[in-house]
C-alpha atoms as a PDB file:
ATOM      1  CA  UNK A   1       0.000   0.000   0.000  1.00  0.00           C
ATOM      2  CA  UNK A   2       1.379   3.752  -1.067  1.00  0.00           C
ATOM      3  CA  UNK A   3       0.319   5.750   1.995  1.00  0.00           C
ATOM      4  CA  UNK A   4      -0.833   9.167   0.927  1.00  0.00           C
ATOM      5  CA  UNK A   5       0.085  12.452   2.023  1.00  0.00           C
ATOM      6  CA  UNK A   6      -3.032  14.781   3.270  1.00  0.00           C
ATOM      7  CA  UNK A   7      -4.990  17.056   1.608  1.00  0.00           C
ATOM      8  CA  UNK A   8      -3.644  20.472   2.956  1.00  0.00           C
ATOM      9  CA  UNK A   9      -6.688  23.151   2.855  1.00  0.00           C
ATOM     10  CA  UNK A  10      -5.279  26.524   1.363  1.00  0.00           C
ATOM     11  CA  UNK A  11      -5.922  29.434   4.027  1.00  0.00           C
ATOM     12  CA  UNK A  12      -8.091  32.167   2.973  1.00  0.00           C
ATOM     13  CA  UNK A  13      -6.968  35.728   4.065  1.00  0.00           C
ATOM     14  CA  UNK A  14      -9.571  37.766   4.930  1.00  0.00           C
ATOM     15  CA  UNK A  15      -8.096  42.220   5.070  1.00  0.00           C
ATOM     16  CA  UNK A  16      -9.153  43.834   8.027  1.00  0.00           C
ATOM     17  CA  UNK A  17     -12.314  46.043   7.562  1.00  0.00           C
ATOM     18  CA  UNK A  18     -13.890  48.617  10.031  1.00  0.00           C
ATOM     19  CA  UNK A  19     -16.944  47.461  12.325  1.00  0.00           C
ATOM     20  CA  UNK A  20     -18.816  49.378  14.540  1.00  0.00           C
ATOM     21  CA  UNK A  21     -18.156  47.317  17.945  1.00  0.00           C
ATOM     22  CA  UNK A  22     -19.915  47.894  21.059  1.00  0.00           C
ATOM     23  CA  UNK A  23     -18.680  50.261  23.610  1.00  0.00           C
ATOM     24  CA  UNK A  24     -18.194  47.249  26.124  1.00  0.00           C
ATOM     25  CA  UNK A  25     -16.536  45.081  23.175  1.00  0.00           C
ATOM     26  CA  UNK A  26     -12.451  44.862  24.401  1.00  0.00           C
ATOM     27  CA  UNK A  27      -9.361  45.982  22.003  1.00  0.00           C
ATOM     28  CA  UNK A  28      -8.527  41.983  21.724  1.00  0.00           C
ATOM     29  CA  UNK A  29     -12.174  41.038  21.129  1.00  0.00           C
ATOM     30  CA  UNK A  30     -12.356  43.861  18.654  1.00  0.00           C
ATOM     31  CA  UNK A  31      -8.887  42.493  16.825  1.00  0.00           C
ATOM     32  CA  UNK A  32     -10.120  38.918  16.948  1.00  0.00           C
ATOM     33  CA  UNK A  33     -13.338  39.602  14.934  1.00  0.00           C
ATOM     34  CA  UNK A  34     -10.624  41.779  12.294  1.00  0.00           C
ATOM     35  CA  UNK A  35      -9.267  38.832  11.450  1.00  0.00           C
ATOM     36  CA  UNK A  36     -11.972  36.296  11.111  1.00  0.00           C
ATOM     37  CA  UNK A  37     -12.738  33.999   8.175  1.00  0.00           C
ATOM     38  CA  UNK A  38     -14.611  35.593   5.707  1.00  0.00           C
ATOM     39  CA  UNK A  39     -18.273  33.444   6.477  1.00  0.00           C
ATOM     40  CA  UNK A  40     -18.195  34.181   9.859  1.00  0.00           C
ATOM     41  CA  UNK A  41     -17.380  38.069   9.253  1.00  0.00           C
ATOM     42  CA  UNK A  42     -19.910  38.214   6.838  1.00  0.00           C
ATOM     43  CA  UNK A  43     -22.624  36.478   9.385  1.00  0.00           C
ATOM     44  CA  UNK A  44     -21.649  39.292  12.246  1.00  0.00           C
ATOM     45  CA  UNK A  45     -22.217  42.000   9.857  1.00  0.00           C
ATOM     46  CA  UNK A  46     -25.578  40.793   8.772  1.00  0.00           C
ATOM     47  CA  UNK A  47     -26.230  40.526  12.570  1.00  0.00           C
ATOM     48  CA  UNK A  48     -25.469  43.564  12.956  1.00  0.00           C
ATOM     49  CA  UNK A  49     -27.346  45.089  10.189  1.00  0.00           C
ATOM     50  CA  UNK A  50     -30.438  42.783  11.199  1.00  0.00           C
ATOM     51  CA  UNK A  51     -30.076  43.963  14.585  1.00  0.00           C
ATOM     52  CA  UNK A  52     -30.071  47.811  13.626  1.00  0.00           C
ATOM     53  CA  UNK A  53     -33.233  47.136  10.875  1.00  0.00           C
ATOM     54  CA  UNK A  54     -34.860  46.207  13.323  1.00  0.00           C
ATOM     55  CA  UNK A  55     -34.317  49.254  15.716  1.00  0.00           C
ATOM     56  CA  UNK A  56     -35.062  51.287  12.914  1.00  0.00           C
ATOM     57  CA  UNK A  57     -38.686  49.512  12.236  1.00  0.00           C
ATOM     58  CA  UNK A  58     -39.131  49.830  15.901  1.00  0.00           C
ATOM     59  CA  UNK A  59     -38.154  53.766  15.589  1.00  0.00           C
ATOM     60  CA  UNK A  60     -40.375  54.269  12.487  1.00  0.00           C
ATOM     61  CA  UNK A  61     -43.622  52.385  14.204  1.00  0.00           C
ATOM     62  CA  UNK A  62     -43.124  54.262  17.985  1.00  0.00           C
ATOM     63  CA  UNK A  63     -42.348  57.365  15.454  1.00  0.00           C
ATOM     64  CA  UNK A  64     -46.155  57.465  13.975  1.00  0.00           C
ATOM     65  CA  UNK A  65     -47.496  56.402  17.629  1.00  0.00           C
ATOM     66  CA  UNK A  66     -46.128  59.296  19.566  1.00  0.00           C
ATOM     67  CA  UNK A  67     -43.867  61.552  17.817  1.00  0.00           C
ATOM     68  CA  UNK A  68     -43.193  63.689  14.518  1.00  0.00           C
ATOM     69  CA  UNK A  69     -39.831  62.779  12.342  1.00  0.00           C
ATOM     70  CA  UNK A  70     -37.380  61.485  15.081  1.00  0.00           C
ATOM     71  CA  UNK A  71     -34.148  60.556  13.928  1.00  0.00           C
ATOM     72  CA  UNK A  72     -31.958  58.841  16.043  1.00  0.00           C
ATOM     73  CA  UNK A  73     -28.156  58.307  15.116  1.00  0.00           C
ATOM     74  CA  UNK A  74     -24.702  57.373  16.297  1.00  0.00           C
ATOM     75  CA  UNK A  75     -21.369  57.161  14.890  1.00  0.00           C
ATOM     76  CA  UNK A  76     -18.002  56.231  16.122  1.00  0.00           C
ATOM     77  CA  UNK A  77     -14.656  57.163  15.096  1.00  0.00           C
ATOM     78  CA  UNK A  78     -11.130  55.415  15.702  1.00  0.00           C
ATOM     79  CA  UNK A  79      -8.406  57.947  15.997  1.00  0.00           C
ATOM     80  CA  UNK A  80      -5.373  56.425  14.430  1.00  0.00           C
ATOM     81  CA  UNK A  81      -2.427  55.104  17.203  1.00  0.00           C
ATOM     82  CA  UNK A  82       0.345  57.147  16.356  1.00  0.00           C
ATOM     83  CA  UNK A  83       2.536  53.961  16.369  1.00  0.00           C
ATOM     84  CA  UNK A  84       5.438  56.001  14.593  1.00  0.00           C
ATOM     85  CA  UNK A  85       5.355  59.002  17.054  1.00  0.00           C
ATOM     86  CA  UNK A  86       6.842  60.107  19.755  1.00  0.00           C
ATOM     87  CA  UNK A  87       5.369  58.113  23.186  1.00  0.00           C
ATOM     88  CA  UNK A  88       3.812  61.261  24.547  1.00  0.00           C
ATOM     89  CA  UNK A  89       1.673  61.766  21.528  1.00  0.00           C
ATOM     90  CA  UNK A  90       1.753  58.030  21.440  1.00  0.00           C
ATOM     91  CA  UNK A  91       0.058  57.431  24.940  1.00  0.00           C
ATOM     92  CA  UNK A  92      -1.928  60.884  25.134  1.00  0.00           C
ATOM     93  CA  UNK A  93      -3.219  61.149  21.764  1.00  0.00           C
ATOM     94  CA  UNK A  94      -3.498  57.725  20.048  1.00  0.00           C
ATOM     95  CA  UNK A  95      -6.126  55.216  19.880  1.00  0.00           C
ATOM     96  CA  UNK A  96      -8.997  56.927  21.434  1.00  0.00           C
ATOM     97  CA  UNK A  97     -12.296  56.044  20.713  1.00  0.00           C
ATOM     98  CA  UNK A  98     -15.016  58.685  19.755  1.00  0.00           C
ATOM     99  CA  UNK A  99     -18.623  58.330  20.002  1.00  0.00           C
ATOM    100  CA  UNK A 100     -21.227  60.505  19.178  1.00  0.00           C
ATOM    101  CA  UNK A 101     -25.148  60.048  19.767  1.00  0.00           C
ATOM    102  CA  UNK A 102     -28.000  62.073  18.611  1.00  0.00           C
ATOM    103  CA  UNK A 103     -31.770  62.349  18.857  1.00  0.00           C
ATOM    104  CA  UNK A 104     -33.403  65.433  16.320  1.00  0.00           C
ATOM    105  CA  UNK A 105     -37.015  65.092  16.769  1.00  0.00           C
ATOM    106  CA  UNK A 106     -39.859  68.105  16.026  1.00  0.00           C
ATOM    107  CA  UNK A 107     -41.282  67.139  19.202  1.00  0.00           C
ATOM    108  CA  UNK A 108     -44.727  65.831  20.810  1.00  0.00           C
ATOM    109  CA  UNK A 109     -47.988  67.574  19.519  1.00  0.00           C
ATOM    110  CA  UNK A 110     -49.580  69.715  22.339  1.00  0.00           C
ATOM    111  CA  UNK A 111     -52.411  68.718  24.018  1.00  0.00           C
ATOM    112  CA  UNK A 112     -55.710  69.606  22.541  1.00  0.00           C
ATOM    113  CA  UNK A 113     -57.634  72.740  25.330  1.00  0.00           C
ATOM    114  CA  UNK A 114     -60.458  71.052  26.854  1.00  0.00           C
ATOM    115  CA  UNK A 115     -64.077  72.054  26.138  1.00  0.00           C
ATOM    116  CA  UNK A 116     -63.783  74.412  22.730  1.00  0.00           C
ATOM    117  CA  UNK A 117     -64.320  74.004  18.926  1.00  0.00           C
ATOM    118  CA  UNK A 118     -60.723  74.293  16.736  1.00  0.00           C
ATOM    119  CA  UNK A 119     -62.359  76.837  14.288  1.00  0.00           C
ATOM    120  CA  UNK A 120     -59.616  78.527  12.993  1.00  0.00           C
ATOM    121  CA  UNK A 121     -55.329  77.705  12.893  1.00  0.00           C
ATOM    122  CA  UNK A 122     -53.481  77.892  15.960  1.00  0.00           C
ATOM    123  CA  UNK A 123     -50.115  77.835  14.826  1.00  0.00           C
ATOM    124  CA  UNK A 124     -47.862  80.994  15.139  1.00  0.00           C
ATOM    125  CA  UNK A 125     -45.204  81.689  12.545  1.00  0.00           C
ATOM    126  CA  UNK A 126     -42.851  82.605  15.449  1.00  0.00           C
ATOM    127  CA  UNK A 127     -43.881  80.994  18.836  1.00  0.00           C
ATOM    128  CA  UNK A 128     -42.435  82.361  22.243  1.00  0.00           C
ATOM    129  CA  UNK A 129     -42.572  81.070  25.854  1.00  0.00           C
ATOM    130  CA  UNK A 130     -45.211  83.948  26.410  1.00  0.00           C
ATOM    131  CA  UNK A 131     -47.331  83.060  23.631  1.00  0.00           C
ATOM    132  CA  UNK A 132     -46.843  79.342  22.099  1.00  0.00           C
ATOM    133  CA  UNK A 133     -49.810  79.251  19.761  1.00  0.00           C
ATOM    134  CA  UNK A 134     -52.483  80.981  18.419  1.00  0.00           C
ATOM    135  CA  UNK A 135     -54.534  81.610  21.807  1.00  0.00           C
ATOM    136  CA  UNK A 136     -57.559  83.837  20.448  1.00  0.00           C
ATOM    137  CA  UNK A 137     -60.735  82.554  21.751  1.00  0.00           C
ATOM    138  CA  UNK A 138     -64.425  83.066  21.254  1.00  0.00           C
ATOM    139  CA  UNK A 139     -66.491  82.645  23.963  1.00  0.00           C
ATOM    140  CA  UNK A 140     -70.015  80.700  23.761  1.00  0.00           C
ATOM    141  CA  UNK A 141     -71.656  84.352  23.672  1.00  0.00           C
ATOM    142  CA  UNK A 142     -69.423  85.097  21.040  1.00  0.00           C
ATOM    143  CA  UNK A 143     -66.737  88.008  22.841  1.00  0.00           C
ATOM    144  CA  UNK A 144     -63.289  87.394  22.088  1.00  0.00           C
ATOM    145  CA  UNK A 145     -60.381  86.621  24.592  1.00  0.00           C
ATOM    146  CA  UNK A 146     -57.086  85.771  24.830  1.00  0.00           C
ATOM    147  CA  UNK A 147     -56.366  87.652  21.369  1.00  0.00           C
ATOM    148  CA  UNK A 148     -53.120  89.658  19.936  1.00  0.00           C
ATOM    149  CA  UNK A 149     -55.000  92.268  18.380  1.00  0.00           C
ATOM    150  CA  UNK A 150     -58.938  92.968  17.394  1.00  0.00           C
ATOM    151  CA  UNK A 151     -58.192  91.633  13.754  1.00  0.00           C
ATOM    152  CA  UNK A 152     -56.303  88.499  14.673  1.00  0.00           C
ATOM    153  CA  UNK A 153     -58.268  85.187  13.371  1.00  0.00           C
ATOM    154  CA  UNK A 154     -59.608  83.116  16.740  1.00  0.00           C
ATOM    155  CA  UNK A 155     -58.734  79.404  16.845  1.00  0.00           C
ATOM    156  CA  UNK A 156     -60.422  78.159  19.311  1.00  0.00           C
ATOM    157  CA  UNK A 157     -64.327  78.763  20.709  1.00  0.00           C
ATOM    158  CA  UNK A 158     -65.199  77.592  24.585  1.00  0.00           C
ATOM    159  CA  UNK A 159     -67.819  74.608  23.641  1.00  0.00           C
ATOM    160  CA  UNK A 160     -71.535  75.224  25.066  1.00  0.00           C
ATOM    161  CA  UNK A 161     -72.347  72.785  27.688  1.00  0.00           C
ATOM    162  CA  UNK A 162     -73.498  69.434  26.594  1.00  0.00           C
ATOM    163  CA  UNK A 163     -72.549  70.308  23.546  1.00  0.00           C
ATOM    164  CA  UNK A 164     -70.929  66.923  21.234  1.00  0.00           C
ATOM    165  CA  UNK A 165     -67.004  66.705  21.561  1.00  0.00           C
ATOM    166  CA  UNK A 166     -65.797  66.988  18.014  1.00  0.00           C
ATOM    167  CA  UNK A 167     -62.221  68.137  18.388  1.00  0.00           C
ATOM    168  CA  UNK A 168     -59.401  65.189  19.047  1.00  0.00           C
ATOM    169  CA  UNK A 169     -57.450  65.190  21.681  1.00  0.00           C
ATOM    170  CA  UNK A 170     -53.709  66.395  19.898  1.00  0.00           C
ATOM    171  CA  UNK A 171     -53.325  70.030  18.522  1.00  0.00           C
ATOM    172  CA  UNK A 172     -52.001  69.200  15.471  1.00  0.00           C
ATOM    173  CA  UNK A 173     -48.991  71.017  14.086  1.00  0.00           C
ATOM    174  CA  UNK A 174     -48.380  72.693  17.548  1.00  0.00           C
ATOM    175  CA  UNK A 175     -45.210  71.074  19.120  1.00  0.00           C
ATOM    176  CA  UNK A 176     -43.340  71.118  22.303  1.00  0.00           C
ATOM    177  CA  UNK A 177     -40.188  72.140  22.619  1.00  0.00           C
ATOM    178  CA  UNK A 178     -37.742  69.152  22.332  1.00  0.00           C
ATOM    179  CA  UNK A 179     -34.297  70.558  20.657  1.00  0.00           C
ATOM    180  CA  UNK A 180     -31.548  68.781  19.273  1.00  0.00           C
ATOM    181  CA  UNK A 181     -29.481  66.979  22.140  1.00  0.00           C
ATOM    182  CA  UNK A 182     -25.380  65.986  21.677  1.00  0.00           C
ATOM    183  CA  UNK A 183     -24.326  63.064  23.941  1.00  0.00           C
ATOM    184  CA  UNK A 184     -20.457  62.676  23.460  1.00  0.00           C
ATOM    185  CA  UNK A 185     -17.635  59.975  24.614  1.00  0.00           C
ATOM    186  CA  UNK A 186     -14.040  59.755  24.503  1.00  0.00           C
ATOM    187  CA  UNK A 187     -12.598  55.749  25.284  1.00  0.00           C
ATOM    188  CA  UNK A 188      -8.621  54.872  25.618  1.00  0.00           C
ATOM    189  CA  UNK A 189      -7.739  51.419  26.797  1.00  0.00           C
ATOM    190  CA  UNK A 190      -4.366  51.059  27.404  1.00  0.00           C
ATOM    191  CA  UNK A 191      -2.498  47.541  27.964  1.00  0.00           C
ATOM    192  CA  UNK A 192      -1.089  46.879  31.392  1.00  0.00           C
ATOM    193  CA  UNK A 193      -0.508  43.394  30.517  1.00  0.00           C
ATOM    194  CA  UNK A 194      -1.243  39.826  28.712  1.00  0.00           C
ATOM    195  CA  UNK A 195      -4.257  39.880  31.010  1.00  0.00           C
ATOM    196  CA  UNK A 196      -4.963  43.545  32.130  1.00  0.00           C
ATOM    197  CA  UNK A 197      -6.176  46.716  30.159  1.00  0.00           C
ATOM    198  CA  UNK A 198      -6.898  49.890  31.930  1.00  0.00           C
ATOM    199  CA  UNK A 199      -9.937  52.111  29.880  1.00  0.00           C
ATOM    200  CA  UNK A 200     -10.219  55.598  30.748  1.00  0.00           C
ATOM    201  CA  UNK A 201     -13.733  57.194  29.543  1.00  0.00           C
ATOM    202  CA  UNK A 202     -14.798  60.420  29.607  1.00  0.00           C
ATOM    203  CA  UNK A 203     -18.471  61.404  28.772  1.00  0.00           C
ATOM    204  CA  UNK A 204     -20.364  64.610  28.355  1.00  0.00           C
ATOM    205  CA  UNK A 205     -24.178  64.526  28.320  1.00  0.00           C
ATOM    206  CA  UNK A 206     -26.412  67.543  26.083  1.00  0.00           C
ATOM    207  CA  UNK A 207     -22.973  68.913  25.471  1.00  0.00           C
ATOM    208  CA  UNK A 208     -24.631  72.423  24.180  1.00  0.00           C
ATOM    209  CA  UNK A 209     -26.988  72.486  27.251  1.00  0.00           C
ATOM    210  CA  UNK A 210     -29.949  72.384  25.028  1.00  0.00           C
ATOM    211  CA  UNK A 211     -32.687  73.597  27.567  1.00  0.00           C
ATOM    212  CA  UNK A 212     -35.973  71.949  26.647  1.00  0.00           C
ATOM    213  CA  UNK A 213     -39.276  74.171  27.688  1.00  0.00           C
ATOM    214  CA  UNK A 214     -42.026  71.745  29.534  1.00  0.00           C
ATOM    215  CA  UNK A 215     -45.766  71.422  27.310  1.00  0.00           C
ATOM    216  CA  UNK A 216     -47.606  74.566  27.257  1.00  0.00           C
ATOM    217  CA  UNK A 217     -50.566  75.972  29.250  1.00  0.00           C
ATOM    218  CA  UNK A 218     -53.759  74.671  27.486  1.00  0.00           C
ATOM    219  CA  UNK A 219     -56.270  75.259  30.163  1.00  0.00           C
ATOM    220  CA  UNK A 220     -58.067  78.208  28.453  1.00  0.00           C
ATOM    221  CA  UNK A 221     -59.891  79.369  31.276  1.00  0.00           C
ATOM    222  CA  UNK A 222     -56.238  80.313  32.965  1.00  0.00           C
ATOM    223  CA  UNK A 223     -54.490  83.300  33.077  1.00  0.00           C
ATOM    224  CA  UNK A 224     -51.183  81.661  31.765  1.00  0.00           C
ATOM    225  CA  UNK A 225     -53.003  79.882  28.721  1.00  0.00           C
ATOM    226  CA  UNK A 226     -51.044  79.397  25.767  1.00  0.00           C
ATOM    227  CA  UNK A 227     -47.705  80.522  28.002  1.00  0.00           C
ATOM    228  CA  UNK A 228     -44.973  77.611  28.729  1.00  0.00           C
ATOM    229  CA  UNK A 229     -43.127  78.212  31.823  1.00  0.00           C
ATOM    230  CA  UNK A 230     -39.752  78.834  31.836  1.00  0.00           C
ATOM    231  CA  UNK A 231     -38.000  76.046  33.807  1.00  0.00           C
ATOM    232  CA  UNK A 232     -35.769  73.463  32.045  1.00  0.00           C
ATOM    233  CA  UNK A 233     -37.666  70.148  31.686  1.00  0.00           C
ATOM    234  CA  UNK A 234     -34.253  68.227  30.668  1.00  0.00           C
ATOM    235  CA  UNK A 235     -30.832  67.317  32.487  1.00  0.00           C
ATOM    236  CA  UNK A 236     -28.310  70.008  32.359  1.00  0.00           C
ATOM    237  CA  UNK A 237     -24.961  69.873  30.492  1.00  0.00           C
ATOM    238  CA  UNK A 238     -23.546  66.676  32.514  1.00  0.00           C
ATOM    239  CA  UNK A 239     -20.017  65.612  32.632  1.00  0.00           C
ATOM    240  CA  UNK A 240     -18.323  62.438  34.082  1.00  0.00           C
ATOM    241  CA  UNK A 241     -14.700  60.654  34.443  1.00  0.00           C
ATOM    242  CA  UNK A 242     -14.523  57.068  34.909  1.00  0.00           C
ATOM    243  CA  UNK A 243     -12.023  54.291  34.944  1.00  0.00           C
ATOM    244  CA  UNK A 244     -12.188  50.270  34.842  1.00  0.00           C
ATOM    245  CA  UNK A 245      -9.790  47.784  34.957  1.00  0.00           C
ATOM    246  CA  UNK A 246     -10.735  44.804  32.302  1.00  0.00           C
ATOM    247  CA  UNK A 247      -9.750  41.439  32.606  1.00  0.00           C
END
């Protein structure tokens, strides 16, 4: 009998490509899955595409439920290492991690006054905290209140009692204030050893200190209706250190 030699299997080379890992995913995790075979790269990055379809779908359907045109979004950048430079660029500089996250939405609809007719538009081409929307009001005896001047078009008129609810409960095209909020994060894990890796991460919440107004006043019997008070309904510019020891 001739004995014969095994079949060798040629390797397949697979080039590194970028992925968008998870913040908790580790340097060695993240160069493990940069060098995987090309099927089981290509099943992580439809994973990973399923997995953020899916979000989206989830966005879109919540998006017609309660809100108008939200768009969330979140990128990640990997500064270079500055292998070739000097070891205080090299250590202070390189291979930090940047992440960005965003939320731009126009905002929830305002809540529809109680007890009057929507007879007229009550959006304002430039809302302010003192008057949000179009506030003019017509009474059931037919005086006006609540109005910017004698000419100005009412929008709403106080419902006579037992009168049939036709209005919803949403005033449509009349948002709250929700601006456009910046969450960043800076990551650097350094090796200690075969073992240990020290991350430093450094995070800033609403960066710009977007102050978001709370709903307006839509109680049209009060003083303050149409007004929205002016205390911040969101978290202040927030900023926090922290440090962890993997292994």
């Amino acid at each position: 009998l001739t004995a014969v030699p095994p079949r060798s299997i040629p390797a397949t080379t697979v080039a590194p490509r970028p992925i968008a890992f998870d913040d908790n995913m580790s340097a060695d995790r993240a160069h493990t899955i940069a060098q995987t075979p090309a099927i089981v790269l290509a099943a992580l990055v439809l994973r990973i595409e399923r997995r953020a379809a899916d979000h989206g779908a989830h966005a879109a359907n919540r998006s017609h439920r309660d809100f108008y045109g939200q768009h969330p979004q979140r990128h990640e950048w990997n500064l270079p290492a500055f292998e070739s430079r000097g070891a205080t660029m090299r250590h202070l500089l390189g291979g930090w991690q940047v992440n960005a996250s965003t939320f731009l939405r126009s905002g929830l609809t305002a809540n529809m006054p109680g007890s009057v007719d929507l007879i007229g538009d009550p959006v304002l081409a430039n809302p302010t905290t003192a008057r949000w929307f179009n506030t003019c009001t017509l009474t059931a005896a037919g005086a006006r209140q609540n109005c910017a001047s004698d000419n100005e078009q009412p929008a709403f008129r106080i419902r006579a009692e037992n009168a049939l609810n036709t209005t919803g409960s949403r005033l449509e095209n009349v948002y709250r204030s929700d601006p456009w909020i910046l969450d960043l994060s800076f990551f650097k894990t350094v090796r200690l050893s075969q073992r240990f890796n020290f991350q430093t991460r450094v995070e800033m919440f609403n960066v710009t200190n977007a102050v978001q107004w709370p709903a307006p006043n839509t109680t049209v019997t009060s003083a303050n209706f149409g007004t929205v008070a002016e205390t911040q309904a969101n978290d202040p510019r927030f900023v926090q250190v922290a440090f962890r020891l993997i292994f």
